[in-house]
PDB file of N, CA and C in Angstrom:
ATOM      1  N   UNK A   1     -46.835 -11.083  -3.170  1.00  0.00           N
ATOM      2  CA  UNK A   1     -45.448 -11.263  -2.753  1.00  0.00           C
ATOM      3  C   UNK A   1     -45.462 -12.070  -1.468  1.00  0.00           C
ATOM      4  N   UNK A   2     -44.632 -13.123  -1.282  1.00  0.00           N
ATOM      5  CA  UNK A   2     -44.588 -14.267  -0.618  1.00  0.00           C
ATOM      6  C   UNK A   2     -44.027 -12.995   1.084  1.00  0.00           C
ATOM      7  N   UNK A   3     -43.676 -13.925   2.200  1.00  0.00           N
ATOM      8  CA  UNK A   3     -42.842 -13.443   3.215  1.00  0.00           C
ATOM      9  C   UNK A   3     -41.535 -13.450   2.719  1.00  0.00           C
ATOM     10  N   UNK A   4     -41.223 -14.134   2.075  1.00  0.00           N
ATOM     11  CA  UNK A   4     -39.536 -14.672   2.065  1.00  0.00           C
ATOM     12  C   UNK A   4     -39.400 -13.543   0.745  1.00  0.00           C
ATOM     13  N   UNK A   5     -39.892 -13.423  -0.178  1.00  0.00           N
ATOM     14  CA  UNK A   5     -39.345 -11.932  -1.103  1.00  0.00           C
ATOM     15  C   UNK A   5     -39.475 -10.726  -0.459  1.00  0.00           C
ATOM     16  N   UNK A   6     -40.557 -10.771   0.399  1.00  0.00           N
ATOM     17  CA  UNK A   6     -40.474  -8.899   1.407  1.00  0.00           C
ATOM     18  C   UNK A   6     -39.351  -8.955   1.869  1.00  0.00           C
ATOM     19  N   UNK A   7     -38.917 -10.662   2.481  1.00  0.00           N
ATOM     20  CA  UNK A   7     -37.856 -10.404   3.713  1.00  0.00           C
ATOM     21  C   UNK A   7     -36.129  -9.853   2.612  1.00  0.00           C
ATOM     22  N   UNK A   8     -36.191 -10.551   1.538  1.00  0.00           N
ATOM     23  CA  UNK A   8     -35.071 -10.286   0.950  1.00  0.00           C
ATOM     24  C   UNK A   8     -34.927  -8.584   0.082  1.00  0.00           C
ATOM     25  N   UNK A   9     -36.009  -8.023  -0.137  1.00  0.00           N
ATOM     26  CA  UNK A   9     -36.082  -7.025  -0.385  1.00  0.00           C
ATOM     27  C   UNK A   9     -35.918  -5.441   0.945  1.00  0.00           C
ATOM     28  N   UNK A  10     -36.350  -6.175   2.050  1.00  0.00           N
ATOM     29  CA  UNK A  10     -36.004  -5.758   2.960  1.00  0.00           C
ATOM     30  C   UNK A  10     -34.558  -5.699   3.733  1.00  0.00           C
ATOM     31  N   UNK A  11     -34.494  -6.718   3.481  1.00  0.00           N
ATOM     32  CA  UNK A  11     -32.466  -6.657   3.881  1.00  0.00           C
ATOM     33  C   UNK A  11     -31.397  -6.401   3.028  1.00  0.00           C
ATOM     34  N   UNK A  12     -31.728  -6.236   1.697  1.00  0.00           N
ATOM     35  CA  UNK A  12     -31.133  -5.771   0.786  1.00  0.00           C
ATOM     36  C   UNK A  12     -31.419  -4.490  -0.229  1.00  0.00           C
ATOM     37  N   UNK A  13     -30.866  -3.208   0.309  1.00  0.00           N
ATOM     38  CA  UNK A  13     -31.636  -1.962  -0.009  1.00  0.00           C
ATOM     39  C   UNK A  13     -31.170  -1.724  -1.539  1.00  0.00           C
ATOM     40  N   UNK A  14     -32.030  -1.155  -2.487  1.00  0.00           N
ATOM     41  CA  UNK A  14     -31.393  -1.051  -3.644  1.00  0.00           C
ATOM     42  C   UNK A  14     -30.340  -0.626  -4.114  1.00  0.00           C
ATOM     43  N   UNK A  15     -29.123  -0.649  -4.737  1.00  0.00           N
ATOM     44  CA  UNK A  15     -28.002  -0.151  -5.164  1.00  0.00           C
ATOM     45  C   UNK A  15     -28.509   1.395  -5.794  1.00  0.00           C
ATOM     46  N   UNK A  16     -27.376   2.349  -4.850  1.00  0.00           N
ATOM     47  CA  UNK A  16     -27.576   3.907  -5.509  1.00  0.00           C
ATOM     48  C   UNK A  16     -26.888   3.774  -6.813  1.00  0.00           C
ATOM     49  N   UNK A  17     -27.879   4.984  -7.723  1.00  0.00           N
ATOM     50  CA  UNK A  17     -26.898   5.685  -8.775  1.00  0.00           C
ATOM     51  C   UNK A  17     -25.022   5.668  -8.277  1.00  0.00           C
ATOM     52  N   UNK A  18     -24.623   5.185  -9.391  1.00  0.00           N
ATOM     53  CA  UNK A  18     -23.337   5.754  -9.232  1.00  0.00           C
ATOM     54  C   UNK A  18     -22.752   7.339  -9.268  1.00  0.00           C
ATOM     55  N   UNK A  19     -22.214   7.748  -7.700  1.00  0.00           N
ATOM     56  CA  UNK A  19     -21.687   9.643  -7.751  1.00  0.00           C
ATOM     57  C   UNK A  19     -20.778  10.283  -8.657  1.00  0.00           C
ATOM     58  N   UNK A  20     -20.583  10.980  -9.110  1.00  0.00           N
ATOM     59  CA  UNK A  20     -19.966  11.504 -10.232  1.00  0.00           C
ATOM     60  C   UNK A  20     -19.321  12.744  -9.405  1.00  0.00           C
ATOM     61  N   UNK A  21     -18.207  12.545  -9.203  1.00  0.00           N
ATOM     62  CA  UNK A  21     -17.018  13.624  -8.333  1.00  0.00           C
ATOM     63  C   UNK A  21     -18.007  15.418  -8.684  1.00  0.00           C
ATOM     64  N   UNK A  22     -18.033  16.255  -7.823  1.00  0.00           N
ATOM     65  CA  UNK A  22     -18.533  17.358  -8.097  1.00  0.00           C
ATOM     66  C   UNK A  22     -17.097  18.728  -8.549  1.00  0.00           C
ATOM     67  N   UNK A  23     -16.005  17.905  -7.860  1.00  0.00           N
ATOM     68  CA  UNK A  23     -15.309  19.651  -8.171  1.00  0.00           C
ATOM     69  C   UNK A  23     -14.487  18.836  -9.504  1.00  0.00           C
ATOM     70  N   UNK A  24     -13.323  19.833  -9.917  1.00  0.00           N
ATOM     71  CA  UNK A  24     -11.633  19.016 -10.132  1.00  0.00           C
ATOM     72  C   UNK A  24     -11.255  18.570  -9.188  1.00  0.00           C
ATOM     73  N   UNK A  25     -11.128  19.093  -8.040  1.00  0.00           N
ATOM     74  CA  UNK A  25     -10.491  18.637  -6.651  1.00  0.00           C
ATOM     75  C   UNK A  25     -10.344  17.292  -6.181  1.00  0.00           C
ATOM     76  N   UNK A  26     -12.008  16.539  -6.520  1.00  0.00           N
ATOM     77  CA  UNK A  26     -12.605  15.148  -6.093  1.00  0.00           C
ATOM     78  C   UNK A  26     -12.434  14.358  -7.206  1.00  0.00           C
ATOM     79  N   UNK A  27     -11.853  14.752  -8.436  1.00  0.00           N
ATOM     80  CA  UNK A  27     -11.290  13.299  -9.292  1.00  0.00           C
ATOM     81  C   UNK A  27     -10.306  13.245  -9.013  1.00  0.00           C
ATOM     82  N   UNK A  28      -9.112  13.958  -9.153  1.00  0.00           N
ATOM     83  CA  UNK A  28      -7.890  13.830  -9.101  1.00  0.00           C
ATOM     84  C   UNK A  28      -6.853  13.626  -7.442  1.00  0.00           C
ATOM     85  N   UNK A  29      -6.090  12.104  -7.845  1.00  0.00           N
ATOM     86  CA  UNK A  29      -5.551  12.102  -6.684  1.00  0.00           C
ATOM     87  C   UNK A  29      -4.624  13.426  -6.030  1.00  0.00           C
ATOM     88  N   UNK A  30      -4.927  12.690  -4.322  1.00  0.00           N
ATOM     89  CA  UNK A  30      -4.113  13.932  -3.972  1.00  0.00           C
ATOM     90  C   UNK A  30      -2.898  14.144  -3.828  1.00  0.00           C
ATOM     91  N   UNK A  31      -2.543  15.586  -3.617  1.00  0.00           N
ATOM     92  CA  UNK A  31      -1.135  16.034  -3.844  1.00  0.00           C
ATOM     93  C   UNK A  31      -0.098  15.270  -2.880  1.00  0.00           C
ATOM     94  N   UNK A  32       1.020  14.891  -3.611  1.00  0.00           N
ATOM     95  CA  UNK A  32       1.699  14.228  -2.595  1.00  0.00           C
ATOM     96  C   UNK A  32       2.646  15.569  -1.525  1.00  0.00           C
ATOM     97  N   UNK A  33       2.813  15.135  -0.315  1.00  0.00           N
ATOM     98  CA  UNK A  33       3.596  16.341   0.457  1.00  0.00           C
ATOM     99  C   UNK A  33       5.241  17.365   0.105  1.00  0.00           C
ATOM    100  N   UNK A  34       5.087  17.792  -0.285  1.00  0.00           N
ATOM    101  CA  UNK A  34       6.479  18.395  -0.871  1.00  0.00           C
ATOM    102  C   UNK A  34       7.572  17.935  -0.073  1.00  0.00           C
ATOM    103  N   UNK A  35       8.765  17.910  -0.110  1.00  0.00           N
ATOM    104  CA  UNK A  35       9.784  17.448   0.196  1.00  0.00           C
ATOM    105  C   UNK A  35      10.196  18.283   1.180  1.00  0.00           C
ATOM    106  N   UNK A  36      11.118  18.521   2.734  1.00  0.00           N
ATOM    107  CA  UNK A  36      11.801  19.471   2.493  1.00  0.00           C
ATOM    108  C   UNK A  36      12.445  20.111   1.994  1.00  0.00           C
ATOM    109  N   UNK A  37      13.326  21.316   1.955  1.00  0.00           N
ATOM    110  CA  UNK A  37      14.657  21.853   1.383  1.00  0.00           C
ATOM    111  C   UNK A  37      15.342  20.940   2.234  1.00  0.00           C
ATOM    112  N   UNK A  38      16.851  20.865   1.338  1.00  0.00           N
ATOM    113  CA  UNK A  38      17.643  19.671   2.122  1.00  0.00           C
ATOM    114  C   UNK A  38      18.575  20.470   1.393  1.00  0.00           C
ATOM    115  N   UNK A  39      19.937  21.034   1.697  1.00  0.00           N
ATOM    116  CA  UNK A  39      21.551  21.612   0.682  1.00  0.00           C
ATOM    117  C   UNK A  39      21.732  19.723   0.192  1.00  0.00           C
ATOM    118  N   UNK A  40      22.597  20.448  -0.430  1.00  0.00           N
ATOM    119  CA  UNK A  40      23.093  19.086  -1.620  1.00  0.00           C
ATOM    120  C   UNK A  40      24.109  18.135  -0.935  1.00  0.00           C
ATOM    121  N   UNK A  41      24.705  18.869   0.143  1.00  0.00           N
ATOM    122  CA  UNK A  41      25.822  18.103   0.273  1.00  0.00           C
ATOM    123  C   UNK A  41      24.845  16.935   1.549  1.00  0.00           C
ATOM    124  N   UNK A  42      23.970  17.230   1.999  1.00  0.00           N
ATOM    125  CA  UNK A  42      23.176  16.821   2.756  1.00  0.00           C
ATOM    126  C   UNK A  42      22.566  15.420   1.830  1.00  0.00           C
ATOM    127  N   UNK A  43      22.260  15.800   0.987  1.00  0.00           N
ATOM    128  CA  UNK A  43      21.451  14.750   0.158  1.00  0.00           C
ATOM    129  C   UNK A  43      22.496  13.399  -0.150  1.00  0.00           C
ATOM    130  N   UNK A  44      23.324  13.976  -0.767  1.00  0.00           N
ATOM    131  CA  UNK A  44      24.425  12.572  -0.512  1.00  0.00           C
ATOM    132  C   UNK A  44      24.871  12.022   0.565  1.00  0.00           C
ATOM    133  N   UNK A  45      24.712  12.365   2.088  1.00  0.00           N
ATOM    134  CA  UNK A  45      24.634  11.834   3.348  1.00  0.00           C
ATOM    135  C   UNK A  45      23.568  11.022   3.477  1.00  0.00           C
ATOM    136  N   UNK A  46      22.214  11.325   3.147  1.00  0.00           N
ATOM    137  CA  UNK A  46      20.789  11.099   2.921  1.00  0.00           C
ATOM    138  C   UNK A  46      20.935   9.440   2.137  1.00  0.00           C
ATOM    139  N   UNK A  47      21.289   9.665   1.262  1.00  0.00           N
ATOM    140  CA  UNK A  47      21.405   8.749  -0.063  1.00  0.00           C
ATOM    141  C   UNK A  47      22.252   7.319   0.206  1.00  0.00           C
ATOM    142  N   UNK A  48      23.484   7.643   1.114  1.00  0.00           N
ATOM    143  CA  UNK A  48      24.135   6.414   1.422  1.00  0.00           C
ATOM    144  C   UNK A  48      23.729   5.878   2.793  1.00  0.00           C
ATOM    145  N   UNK A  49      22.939   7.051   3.374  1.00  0.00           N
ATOM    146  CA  UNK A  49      22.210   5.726   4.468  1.00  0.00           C
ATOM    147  C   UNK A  49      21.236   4.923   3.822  1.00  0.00           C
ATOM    148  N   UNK A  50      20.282   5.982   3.023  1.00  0.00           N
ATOM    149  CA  UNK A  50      19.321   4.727   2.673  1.00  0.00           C
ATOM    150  C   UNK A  50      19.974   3.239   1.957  1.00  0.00           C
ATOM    151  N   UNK A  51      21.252   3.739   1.025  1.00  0.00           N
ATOM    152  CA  UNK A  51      21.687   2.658   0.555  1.00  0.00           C
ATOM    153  C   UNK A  51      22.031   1.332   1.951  1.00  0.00           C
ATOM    154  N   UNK A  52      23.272   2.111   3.141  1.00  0.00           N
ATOM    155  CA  UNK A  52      23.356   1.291   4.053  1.00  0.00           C
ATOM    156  C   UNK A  52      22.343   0.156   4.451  1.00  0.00           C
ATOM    157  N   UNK A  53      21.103   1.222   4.910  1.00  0.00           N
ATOM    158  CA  UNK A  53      20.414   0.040   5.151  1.00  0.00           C
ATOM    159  C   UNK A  53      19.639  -0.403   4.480  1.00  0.00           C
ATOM    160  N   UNK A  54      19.685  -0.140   2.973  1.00  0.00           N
ATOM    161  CA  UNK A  54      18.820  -1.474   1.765  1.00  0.00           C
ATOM    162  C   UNK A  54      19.679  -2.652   2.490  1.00  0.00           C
ATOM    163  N   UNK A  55      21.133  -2.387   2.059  1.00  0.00           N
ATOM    164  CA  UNK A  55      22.245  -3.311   2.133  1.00  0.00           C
ATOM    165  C   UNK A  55      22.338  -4.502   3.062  1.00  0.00           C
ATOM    166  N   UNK A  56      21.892  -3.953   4.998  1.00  0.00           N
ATOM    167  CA  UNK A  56      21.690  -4.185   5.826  1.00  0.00           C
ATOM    168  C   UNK A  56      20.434  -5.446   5.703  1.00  0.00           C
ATOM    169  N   UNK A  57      19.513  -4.736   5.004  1.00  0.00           N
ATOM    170  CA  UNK A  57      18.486  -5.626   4.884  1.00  0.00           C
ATOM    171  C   UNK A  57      18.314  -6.833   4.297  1.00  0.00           C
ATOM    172  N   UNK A  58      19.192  -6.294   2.403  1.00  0.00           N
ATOM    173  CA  UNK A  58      19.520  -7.551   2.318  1.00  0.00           C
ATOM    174  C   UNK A  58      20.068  -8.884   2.754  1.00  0.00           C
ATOM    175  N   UNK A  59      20.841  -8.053   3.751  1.00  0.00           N
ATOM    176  CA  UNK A  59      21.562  -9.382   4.203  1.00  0.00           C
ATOM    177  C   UNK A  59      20.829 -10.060   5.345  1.00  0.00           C
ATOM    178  N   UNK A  60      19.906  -9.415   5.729  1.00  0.00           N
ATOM    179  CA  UNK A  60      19.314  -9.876   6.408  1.00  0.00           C
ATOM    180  C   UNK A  60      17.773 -11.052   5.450  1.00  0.00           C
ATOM    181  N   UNK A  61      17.593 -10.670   4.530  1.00  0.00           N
ATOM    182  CA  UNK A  61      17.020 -11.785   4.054  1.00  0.00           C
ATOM    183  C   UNK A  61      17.575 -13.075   3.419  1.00  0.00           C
ATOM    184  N   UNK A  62      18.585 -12.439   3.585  1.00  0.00           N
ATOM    185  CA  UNK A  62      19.893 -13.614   3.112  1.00  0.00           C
ATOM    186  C   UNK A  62      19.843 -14.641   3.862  1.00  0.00           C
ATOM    187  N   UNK A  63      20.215 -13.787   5.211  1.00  0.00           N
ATOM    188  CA  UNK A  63      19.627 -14.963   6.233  1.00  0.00           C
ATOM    189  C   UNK A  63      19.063 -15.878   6.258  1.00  0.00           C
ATOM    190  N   UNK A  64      18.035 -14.958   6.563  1.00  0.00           N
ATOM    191  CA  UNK A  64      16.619 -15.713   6.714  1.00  0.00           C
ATOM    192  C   UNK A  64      16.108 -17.039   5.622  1.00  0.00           C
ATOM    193  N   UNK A  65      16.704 -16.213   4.631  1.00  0.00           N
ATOM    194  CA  UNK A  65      16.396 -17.239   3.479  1.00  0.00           C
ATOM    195  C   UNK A  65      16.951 -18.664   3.204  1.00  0.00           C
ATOM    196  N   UNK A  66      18.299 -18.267   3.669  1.00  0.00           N
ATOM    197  CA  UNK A  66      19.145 -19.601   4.278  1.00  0.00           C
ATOM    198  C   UNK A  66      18.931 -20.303   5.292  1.00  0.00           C
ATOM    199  N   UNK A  67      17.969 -20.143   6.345  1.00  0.00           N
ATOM    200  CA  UNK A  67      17.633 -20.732   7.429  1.00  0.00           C
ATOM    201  C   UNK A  67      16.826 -21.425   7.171  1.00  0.00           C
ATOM    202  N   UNK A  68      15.738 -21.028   6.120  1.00  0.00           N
ATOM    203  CA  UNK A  68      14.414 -21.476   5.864  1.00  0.00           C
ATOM    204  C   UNK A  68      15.117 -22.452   4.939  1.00  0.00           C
ATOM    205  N   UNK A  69      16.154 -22.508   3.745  1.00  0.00           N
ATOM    206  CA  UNK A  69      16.010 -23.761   3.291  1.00  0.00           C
ATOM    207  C   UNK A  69      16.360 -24.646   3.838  1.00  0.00           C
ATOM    208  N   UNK A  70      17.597 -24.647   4.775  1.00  0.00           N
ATOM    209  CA  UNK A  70      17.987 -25.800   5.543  1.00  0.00           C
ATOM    210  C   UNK A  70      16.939 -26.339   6.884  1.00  0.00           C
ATOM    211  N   UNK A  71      16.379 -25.407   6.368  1.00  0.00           N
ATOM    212  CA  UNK A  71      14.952 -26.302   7.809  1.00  0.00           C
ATOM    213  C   UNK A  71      14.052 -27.079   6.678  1.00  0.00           C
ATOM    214  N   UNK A  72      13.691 -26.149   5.490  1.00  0.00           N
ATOM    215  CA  UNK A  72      12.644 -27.269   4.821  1.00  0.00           C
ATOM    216  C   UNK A  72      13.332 -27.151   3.633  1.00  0.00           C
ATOM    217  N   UNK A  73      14.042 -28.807   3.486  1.00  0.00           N
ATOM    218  CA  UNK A  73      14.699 -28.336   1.623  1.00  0.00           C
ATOM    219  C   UNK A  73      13.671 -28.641   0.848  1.00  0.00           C
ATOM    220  N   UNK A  74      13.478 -28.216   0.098  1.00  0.00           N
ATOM    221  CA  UNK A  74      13.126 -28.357  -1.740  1.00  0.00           C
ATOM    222  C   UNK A  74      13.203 -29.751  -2.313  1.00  0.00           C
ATOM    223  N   UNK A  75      11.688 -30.604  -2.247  1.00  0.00           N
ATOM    224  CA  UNK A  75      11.980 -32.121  -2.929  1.00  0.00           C
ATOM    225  C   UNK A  75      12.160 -32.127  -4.491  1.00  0.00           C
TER     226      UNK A  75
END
């Protein structure tokens, strides 16, 4: 064996066996966090902010999006 195959065998350590999860626990993703309790009438307060500010946002790419074509139009 030459220098130059020790050296590449040396900086490149062999690939392990592939691990095989030991419990159920370690295949399966994990649990997502439960929600709080929230009353109902709460949840529809909940629900139209998030809508607000989708809404908000959109318009804010609206913007943006309009700025960007009139700076660089489309040949």
């Amino acid at each position: 064996m030459s220098g130059r195959e020790g050296r590449k065998k040396a900086s490149f350590p062999s690939p392990s066996p592939l691990r095989r999860p030991e419990g159920p626990e370690e295949r399966r993703w994990p649990l997502p966090t439960p929600l709080p309790m929230l009353p109902t009438e709460d949840v529809g307060k909940v629900l139209k902010q998030i809508l607000n500010r989708l809404d908000a946002i959109e318009k804010r790419l609206e913007r943006i999006e309009k700025m960007l074509m009139e700076k660089q139009p489309i040949p």
